[in-house]
N, C-alpha and C. Protein backbone atom coordinates (compact mmCIF):
# COMPACT_ATOMS: atom_id res chain seq x y z
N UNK A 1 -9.03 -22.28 45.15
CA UNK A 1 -8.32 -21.09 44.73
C UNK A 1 -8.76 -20.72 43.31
N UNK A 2 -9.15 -19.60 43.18
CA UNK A 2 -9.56 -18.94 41.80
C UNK A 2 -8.41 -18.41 40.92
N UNK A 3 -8.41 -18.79 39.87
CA UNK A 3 -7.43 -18.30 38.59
C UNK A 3 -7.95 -16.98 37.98
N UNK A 4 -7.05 -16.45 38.00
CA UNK A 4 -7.29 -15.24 37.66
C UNK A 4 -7.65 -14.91 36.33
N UNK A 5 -8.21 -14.60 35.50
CA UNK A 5 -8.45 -14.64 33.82
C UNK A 5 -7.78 -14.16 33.17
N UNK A 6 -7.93 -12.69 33.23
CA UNK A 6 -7.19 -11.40 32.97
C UNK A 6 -5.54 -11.50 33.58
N UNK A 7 -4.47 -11.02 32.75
CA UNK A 7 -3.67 -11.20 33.02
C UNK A 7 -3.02 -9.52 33.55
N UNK A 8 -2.45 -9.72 34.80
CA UNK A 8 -2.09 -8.08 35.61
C UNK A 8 -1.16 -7.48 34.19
N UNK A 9 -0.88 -6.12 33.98
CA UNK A 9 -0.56 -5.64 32.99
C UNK A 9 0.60 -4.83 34.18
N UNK A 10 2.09 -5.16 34.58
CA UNK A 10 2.83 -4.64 35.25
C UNK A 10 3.53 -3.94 34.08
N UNK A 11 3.30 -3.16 33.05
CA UNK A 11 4.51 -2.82 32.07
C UNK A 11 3.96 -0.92 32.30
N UNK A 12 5.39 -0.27 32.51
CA UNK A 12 5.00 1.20 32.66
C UNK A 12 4.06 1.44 31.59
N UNK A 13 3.48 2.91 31.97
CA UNK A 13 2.52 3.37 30.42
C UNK A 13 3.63 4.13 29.86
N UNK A 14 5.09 4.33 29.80
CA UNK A 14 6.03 5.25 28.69
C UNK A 14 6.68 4.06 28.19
N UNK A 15 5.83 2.60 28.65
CA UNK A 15 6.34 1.63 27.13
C UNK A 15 5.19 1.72 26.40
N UNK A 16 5.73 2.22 25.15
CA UNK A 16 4.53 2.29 23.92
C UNK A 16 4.58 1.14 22.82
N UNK A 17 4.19 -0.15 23.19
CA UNK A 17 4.29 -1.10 22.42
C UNK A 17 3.53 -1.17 21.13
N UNK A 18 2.62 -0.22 20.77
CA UNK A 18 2.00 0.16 19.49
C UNK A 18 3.31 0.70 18.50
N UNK A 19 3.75 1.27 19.23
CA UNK A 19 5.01 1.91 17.81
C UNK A 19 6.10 1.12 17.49
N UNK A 20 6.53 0.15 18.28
CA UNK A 20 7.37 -1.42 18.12
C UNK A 20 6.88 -1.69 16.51
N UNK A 21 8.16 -1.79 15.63
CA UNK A 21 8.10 -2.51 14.47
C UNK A 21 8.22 -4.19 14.38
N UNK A 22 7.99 -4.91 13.40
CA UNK A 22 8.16 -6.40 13.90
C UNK A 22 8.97 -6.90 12.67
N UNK A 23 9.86 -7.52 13.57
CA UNK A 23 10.73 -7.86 12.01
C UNK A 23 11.09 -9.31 12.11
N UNK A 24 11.39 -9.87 11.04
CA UNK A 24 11.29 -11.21 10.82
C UNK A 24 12.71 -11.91 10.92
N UNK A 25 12.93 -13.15 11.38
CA UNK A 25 14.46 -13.71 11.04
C UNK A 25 13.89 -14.61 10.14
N UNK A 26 15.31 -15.52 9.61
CA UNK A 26 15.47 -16.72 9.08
C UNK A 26 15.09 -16.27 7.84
N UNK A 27 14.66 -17.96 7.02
CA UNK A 27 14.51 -17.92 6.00
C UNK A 27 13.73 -17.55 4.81
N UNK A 28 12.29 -16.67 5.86
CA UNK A 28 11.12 -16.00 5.45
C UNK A 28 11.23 -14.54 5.31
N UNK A 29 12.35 -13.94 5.98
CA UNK A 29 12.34 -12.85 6.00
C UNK A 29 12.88 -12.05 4.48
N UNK A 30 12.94 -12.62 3.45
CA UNK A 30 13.18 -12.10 2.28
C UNK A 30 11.99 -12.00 1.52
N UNK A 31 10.93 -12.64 2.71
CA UNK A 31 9.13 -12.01 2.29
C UNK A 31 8.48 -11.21 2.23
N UNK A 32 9.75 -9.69 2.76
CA UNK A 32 8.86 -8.72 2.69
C UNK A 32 8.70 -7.75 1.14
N UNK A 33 7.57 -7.62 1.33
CA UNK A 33 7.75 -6.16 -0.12
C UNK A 33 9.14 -5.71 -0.13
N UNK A 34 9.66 -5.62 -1.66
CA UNK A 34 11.07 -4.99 -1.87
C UNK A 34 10.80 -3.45 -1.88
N UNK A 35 9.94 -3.09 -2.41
CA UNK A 35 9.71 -1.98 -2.73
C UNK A 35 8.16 -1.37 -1.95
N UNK A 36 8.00 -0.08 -2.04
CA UNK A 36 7.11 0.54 -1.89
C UNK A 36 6.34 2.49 -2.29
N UNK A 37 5.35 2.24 -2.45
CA UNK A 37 5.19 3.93 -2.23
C UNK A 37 4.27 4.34 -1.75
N UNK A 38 4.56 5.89 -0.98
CA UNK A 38 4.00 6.64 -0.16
C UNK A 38 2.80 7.42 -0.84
N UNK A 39 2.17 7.27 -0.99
CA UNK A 39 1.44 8.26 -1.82
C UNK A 39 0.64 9.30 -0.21
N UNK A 40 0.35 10.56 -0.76
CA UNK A 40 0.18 11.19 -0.14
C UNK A 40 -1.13 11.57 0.80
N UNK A 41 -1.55 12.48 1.98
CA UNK A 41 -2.72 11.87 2.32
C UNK A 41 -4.20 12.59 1.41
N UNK A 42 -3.67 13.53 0.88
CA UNK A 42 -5.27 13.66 -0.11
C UNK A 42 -5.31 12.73 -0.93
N UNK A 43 -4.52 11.96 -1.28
CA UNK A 43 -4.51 11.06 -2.53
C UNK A 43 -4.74 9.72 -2.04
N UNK A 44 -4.27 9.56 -0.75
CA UNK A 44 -4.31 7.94 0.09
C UNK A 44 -5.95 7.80 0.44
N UNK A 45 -6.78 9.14 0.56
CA UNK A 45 -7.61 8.94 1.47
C UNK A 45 -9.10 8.91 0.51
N UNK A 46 -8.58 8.72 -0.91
CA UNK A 46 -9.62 8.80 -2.26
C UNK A 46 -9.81 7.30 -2.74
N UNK A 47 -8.83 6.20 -1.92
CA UNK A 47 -8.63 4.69 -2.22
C UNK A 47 -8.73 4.43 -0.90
N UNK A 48 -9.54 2.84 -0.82
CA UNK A 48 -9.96 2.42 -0.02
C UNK A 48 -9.19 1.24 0.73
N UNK A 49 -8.24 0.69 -0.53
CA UNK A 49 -7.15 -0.11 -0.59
C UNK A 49 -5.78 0.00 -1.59
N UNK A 50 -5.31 -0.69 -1.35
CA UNK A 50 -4.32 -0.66 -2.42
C UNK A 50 -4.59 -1.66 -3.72
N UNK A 51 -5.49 -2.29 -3.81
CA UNK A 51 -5.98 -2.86 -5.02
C UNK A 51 -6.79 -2.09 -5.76
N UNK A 52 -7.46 -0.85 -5.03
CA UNK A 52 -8.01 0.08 -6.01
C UNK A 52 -7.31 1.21 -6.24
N UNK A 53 -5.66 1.23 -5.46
CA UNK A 53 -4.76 2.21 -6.68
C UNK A 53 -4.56 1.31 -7.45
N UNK A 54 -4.24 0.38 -7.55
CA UNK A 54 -3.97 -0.55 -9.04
C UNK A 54 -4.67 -0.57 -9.54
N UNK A 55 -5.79 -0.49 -9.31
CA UNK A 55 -7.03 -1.17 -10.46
C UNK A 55 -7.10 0.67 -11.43
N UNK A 56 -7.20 1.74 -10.47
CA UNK A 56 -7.07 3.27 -10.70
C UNK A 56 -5.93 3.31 -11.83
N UNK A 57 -4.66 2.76 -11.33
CA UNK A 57 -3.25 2.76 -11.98
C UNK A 57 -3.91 2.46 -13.83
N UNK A 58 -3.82 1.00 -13.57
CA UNK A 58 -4.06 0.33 -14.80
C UNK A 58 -4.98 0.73 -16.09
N UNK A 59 -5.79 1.36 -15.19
CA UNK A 59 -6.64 2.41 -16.21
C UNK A 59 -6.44 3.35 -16.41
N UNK A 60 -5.56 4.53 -15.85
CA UNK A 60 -4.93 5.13 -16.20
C UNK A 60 -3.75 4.55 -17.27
N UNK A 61 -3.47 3.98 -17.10
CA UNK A 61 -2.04 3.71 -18.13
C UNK A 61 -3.01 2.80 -19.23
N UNK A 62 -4.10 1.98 -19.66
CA UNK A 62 -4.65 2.00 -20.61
C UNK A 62 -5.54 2.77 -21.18
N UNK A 63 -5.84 3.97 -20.42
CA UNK A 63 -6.30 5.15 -21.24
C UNK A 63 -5.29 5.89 -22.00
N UNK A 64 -3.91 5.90 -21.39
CA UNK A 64 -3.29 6.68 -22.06
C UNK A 64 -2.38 6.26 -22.82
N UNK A 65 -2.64 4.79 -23.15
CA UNK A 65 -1.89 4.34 -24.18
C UNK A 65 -2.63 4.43 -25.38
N UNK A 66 -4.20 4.07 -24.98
CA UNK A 66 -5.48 3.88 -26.38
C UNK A 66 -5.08 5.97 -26.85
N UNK A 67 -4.91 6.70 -25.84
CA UNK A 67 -4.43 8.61 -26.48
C UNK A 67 -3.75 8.35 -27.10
N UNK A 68 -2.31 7.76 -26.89
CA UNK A 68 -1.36 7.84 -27.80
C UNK A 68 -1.40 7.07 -28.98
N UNK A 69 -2.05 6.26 -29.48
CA UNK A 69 -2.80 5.52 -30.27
C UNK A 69 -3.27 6.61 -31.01
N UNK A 70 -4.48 7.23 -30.60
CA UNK A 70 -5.59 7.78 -31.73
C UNK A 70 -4.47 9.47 -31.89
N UNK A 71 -3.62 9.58 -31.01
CA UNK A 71 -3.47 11.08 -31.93
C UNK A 71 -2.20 10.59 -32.57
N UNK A 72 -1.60 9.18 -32.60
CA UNK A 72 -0.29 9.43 -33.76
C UNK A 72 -1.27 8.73 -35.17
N UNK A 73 -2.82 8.27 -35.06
CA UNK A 73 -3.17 7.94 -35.85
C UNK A 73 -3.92 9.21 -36.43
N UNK A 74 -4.31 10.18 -35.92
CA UNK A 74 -4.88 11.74 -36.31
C UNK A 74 -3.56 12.07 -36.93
N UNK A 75 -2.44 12.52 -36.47
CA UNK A 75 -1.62 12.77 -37.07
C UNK A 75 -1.35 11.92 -38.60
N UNK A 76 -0.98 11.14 -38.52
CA UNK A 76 -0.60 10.19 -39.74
C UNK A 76 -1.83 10.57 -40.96
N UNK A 77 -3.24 10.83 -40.23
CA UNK A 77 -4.04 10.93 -41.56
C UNK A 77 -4.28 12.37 -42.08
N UNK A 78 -3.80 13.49 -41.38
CA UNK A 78 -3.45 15.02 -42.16
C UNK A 78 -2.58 14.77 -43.03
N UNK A 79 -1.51 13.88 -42.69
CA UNK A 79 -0.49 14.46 -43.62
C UNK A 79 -1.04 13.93 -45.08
């Protein structure tokens, strides 16, 4: 008698098991991200991951700290 490999797939096609979320019990489940954000899709689709909005982020926010730097130091030397 031959075993079959493939296993028969008896589940209707209007169960859409792709859109099923998966959620966790017990004592791991306080593992998920607390937080998050959506960023939008012209903006999602310019990053390849989410380590290169951070890496994007971070340089943004040390460029614009070294700005605020040189113009309260422009300022300070008019007066």
């Amino acid at each position: 008698m031959k075993k079959n490999k493939k296993p028969v797939d008896d589940l209707l096609p209007e169960y859409d098991l792709k859109s099923l979320r998966v959620r966790k019990f017990g004592p791991d489940r306080s593992s998920f991200p607390q937080h998050g954000v959506v960023l939008a899709p012209d903006v999602a689709s310019a990053f390849p991951d989410s380590n290169s909005v951070n890496e994007a982020l971070r340089f943004l926010m040390r460029v614009t700290k070294e700005g605020e730097r040189v113009s309260s130091a422009n300022i300070n030397n008019r007066s």
